[in-house]
N, C-alpha and C. Protein backbone atom coordinates (compact mmCIF):
# COMPACT_ATOMS: atom_id res chain seq x y z
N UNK A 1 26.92 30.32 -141.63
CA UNK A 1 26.84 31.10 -140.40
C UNK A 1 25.68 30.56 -139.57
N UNK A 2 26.17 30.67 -138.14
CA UNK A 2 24.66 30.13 -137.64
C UNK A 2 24.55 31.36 -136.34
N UNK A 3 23.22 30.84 -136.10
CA UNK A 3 23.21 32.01 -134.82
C UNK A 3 22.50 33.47 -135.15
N UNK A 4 22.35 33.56 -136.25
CA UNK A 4 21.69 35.14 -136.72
C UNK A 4 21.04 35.45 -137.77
N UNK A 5 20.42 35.94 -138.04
CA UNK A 5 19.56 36.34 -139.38
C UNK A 5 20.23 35.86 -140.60
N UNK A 6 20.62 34.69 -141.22
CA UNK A 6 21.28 34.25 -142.22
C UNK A 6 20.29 34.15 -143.51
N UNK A 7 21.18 34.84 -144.67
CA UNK A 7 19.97 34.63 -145.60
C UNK A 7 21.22 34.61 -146.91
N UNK A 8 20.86 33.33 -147.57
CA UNK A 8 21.92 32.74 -148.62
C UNK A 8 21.02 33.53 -150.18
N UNK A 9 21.33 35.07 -150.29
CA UNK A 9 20.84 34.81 -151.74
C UNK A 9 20.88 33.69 -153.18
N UNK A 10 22.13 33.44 -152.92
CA UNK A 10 22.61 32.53 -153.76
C UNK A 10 23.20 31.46 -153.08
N UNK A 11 23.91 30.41 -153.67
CA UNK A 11 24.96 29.42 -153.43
C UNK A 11 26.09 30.20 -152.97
N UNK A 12 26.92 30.05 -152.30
CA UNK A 12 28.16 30.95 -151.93
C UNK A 12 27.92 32.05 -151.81
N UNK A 13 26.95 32.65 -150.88
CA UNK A 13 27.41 33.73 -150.70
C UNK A 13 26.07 33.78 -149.06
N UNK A 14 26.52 34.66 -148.32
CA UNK A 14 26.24 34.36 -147.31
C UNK A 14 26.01 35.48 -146.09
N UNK A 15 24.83 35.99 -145.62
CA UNK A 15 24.83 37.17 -145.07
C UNK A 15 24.58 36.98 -143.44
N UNK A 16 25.12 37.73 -142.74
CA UNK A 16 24.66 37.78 -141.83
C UNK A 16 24.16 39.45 -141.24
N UNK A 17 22.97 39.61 -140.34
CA UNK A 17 22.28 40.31 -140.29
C UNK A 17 21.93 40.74 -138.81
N UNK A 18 22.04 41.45 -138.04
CA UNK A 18 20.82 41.47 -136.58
C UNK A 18 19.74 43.00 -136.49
N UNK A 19 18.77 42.45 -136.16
CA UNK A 19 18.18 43.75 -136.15
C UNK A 19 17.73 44.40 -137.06
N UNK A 20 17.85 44.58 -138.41
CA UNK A 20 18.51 44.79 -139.77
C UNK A 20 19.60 45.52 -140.20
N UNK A 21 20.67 45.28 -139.05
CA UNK A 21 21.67 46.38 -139.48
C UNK A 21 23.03 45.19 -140.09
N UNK A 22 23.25 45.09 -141.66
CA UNK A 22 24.62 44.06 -141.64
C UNK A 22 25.66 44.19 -140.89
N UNK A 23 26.04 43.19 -140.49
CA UNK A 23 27.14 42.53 -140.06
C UNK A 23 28.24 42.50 -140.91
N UNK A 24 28.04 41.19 -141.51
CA UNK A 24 28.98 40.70 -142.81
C UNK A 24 28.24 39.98 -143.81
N UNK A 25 29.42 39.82 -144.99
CA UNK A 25 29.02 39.16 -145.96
C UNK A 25 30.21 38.15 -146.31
N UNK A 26 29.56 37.00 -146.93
CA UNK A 26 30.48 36.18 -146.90
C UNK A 26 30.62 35.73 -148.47
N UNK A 27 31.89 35.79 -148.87
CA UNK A 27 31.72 35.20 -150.50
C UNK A 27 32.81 34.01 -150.52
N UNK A 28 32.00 33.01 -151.20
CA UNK A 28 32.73 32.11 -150.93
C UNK A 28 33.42 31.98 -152.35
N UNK A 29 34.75 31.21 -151.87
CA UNK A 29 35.01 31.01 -153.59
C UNK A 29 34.97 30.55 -154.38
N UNK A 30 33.84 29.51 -153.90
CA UNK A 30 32.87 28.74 -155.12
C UNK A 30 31.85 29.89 -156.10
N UNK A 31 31.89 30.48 -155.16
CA UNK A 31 30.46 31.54 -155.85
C UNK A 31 31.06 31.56 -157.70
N UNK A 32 30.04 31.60 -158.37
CA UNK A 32 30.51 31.89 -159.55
C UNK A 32 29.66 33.21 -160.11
N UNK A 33 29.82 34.32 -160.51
CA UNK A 33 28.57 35.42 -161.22
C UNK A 33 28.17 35.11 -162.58
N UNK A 34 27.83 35.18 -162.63
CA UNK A 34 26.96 35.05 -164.53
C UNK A 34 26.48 36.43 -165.06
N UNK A 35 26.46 37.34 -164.07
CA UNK A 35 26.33 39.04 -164.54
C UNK A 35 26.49 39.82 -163.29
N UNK A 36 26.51 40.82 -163.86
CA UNK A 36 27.17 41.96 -162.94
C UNK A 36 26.17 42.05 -162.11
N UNK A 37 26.86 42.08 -160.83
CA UNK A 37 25.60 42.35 -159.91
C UNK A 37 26.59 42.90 -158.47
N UNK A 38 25.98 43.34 -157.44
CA UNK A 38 26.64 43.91 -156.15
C UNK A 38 26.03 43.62 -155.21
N UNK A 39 26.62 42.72 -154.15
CA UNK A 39 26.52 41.98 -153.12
C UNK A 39 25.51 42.36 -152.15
N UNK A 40 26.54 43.54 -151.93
CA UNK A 40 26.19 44.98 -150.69
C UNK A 40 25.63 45.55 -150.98
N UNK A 41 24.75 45.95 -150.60
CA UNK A 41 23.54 47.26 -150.44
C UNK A 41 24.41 48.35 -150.59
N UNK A 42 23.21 49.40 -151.31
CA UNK A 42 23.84 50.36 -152.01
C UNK A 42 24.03 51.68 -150.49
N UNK A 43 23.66 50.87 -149.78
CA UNK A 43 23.76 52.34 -148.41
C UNK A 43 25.19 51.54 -147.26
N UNK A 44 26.26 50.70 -148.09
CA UNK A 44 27.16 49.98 -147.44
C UNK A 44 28.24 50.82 -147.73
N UNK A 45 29.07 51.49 -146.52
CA UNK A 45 30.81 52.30 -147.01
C UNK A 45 31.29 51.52 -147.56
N UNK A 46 31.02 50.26 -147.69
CA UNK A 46 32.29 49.62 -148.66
C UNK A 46 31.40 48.87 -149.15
N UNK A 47 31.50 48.61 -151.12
CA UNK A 47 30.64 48.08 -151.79
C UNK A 47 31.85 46.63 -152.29
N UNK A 48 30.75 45.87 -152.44
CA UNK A 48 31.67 44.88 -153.23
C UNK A 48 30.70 44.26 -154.49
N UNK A 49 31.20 44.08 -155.06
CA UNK A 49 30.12 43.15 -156.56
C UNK A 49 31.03 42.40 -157.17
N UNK A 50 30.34 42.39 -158.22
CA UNK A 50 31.10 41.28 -159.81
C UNK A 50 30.63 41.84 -160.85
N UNK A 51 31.69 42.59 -161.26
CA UNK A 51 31.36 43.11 -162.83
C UNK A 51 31.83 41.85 -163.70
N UNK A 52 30.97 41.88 -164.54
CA UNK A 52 31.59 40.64 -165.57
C UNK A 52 31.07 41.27 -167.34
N UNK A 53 32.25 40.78 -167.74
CA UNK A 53 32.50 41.28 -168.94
C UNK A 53 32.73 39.87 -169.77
N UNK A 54 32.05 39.82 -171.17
CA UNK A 54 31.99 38.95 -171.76
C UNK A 54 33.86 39.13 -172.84
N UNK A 55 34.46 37.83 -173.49
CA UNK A 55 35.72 38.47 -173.90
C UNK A 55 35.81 38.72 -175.14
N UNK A 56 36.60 40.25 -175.08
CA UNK A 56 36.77 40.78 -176.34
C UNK A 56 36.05 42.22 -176.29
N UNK A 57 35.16 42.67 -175.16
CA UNK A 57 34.95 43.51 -174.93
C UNK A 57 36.55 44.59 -174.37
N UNK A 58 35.95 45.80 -173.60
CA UNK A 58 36.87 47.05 -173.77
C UNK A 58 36.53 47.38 -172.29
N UNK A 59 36.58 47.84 -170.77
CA UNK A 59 36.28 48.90 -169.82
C UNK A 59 37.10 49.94 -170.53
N UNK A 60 36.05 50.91 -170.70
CA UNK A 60 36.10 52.22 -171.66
C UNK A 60 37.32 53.17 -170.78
N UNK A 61 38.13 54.10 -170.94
CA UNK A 61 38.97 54.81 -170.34
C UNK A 61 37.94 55.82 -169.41
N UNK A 62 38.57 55.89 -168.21
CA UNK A 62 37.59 56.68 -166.67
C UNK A 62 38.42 56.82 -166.16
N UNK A 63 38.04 58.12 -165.25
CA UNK A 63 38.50 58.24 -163.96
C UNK A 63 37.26 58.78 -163.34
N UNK A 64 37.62 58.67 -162.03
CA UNK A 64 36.53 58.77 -160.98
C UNK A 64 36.50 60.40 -160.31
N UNK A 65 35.32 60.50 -160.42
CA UNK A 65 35.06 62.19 -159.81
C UNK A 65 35.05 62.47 -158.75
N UNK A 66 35.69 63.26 -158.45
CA UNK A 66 36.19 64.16 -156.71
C UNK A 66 35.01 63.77 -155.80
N UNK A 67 34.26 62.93 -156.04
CA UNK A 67 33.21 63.27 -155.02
C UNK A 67 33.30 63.25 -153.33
N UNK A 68 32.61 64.08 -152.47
CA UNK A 68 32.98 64.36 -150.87
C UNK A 68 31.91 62.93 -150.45
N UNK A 69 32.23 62.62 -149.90
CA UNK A 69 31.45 61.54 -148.58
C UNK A 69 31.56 61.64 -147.50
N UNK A 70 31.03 61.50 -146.59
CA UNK A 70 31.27 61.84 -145.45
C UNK A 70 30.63 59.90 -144.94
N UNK A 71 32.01 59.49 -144.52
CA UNK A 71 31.77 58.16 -143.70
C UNK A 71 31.69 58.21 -142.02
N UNK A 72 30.88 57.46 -141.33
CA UNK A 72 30.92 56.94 -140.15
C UNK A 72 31.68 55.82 -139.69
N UNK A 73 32.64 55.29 -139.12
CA UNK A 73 32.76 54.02 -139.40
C UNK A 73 34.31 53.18 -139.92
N UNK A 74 34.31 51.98 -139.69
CA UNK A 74 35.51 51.61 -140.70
C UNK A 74 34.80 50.20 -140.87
N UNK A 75 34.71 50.14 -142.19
CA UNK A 75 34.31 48.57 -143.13
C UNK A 75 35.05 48.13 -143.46
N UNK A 76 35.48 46.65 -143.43
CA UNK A 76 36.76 45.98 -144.42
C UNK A 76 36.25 44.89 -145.10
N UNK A 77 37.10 44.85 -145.78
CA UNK A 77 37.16 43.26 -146.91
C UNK A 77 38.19 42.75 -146.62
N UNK A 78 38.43 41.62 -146.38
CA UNK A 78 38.82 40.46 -146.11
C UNK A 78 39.27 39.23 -147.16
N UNK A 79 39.90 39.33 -148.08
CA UNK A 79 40.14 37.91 -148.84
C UNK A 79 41.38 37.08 -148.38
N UNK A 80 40.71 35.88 -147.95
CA UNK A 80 41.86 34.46 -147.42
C UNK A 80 42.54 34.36 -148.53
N UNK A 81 43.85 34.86 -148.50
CA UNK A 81 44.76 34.27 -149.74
C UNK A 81 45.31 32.79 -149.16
N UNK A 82 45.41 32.15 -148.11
CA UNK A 82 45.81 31.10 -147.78
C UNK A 82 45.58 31.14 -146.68
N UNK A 83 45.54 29.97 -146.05
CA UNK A 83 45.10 29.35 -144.81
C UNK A 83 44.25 29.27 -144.36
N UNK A 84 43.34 29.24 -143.35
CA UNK A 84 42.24 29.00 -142.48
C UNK A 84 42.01 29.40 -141.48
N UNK A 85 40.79 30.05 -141.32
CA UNK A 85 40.25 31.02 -139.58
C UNK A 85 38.94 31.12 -139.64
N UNK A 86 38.72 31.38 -138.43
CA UNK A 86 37.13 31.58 -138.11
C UNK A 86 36.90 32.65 -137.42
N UNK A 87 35.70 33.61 -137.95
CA UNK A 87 35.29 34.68 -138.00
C UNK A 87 34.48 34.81 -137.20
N UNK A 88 34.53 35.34 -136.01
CA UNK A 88 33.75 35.75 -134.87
C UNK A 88 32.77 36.93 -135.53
N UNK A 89 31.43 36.94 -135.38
CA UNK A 89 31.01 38.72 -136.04
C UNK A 89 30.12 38.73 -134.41
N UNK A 90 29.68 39.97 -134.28
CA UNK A 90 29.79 40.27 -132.96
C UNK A 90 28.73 41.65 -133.53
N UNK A 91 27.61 41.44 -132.41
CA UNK A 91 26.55 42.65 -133.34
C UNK A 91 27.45 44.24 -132.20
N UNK A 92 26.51 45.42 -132.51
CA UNK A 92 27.28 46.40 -131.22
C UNK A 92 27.15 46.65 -130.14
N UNK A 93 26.80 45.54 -129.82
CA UNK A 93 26.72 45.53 -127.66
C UNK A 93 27.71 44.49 -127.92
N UNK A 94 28.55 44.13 -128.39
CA UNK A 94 29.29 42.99 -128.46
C UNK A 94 28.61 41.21 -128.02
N UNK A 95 27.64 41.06 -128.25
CA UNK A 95 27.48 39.83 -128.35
C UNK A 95 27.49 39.10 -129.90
N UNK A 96 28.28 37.59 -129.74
CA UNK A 96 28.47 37.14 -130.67
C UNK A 96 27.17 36.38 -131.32
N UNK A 97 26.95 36.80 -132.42
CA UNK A 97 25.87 36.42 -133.00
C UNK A 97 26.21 35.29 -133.71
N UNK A 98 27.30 34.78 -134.68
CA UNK A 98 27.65 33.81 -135.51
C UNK A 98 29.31 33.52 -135.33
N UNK A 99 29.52 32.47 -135.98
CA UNK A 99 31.03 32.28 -136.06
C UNK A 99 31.15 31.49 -137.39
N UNK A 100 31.69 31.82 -138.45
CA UNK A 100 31.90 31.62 -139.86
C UNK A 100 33.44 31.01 -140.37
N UNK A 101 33.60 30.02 -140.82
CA UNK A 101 35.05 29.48 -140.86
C UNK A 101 35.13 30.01 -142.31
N UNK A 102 36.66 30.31 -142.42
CA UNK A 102 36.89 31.13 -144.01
C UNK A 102 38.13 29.45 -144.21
N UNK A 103 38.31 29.70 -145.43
CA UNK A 103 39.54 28.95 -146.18
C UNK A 103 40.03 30.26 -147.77
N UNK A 104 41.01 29.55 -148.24
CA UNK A 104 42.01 30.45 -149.41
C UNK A 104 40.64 30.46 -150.55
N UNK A 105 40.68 31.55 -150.98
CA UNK A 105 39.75 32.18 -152.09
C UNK A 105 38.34 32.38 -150.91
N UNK A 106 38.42 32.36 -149.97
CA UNK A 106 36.98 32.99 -149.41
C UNK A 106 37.22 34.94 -149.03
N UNK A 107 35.95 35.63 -149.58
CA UNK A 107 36.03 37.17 -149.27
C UNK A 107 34.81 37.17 -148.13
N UNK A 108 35.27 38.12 -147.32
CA UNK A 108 33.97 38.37 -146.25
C UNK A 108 34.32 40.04 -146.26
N UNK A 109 33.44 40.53 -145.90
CA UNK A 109 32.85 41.92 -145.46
C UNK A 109 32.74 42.49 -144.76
N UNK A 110 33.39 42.81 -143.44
CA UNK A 110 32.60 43.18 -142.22
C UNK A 110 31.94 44.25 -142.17
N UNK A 111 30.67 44.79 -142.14
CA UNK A 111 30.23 46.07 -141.71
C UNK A 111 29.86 46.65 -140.68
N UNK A 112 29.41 45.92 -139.82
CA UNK A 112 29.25 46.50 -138.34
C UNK A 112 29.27 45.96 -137.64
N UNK A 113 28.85 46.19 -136.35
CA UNK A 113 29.28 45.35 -135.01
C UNK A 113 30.34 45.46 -134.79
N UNK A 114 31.30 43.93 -134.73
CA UNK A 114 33.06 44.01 -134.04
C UNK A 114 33.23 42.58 -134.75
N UNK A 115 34.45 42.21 -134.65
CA UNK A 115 34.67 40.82 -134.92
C UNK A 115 36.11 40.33 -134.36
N UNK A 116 36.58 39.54 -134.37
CA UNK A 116 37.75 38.70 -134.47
C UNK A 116 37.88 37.46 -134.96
N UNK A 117 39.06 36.94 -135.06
CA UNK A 117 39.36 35.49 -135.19
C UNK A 117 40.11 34.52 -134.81
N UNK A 118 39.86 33.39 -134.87
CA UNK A 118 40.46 32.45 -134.63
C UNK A 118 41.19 31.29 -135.85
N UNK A 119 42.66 31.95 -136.24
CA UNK A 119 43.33 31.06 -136.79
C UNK A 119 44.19 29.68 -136.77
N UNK A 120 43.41 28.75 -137.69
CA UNK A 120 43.82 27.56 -137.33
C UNK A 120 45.19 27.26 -137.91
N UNK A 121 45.31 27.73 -138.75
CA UNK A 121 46.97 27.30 -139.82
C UNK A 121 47.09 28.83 -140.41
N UNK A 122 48.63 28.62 -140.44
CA UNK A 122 49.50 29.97 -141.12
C UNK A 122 48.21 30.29 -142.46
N UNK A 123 47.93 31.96 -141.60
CA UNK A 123 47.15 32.34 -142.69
C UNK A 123 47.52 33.79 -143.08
N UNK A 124 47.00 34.08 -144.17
CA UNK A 124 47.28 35.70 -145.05
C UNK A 124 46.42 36.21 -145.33
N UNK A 125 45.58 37.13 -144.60
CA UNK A 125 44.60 37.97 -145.19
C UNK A 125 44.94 39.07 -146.07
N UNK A 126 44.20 39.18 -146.76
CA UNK A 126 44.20 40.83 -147.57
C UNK A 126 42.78 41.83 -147.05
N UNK A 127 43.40 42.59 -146.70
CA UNK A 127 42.63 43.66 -145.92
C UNK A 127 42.73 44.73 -147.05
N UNK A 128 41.11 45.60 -147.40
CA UNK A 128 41.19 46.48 -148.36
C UNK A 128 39.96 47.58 -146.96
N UNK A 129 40.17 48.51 -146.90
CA UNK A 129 39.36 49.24 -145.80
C UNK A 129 39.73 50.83 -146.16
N UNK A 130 38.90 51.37 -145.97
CA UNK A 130 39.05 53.20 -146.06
C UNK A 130 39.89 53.68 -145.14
N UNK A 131 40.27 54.84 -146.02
CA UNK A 131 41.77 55.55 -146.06
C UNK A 131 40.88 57.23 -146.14
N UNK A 132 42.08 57.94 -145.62
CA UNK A 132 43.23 57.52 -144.98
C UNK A 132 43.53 57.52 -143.59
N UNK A 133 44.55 56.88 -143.49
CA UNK A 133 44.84 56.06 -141.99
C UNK A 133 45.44 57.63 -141.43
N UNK A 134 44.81 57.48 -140.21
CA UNK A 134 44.85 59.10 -139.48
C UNK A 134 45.31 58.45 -138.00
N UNK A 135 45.68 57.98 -137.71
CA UNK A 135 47.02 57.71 -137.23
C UNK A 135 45.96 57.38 -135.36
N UNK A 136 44.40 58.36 -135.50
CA UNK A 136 43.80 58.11 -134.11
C UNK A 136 43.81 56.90 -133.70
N UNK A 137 42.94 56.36 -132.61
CA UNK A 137 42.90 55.13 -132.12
C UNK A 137 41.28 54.63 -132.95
N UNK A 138 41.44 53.74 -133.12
CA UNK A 138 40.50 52.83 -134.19
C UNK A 138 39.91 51.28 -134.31
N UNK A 139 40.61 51.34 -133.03
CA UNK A 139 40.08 50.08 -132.54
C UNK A 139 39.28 50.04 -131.16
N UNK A 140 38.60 49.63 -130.53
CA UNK A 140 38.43 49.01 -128.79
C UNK A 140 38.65 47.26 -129.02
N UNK A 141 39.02 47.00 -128.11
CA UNK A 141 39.26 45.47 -127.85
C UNK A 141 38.01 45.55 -126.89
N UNK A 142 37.90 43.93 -127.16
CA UNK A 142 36.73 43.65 -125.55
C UNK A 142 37.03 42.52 -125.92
């Protein structure tokens, strides 16, 4: 990413920042984890990490508790299952702060600001974002 508060904790992985409020995160799919750890800050609507489990272990039987949240907002994840685009992130006065090219196995994050893209070849995102879809208007274009 260029253009904005970029700070590479690791190899593959890739933040962008203004002000201190995130933007996005970028995981590339080189990144490899070696232990469980979580990308996103723990005050992010949408968390992402890497649990890693050594093999032959068990994830014990769970379910998850009713808990209420109250979100602001809509966050998504992003994984390139194929093809290629570039990721406009855009802080919230809409100026573009960075532009980030994805390829197949790259995950990005968006958390705030705005974004779009520019696809170069037939591509397939997977979009994972909070629910549920209430049918209002949820976008602005600019």
């Amino acid at each position: 990413m260029t253009g904005s508060k970029h700070i590479t904790e690791q190899p593959g992985i890739e933040v962008c920042e203004k002000d201190g409020q995130l933007l996005a995160v970028v995981v590339r799919r080189s990144f490899r984890a070696t232990s469980t750890r979580f990308i996103t800050p723990d005050s992010c609507n949408q968390q992402l990490g890497f649990v890693v489990y050594p093999a032959g272990s068990e994830i014990p039987r769970h379910a998850h508790l009713p808990l209420a949240r109250s979100i602001v907002g809509t966050s998504e994840v992003l994984l390139v299952r194929e093809g290629r685009c570039t990721a406009q992130i855009y802080d919230a006065l809409r100026n573009l702060i960075t532009e980030v090219e994805l390829a197949a196995g790259d995950v990005i994050v968006l958390n705030g600001g705005a974004h779009g893209f520019r696809v170069h070849e037939n591509t397939t995102l997977m979009e994972v974002k909070q629910g549920p879809f209430t049918g209002l208007p949820e976008k602005e274009r600019f």
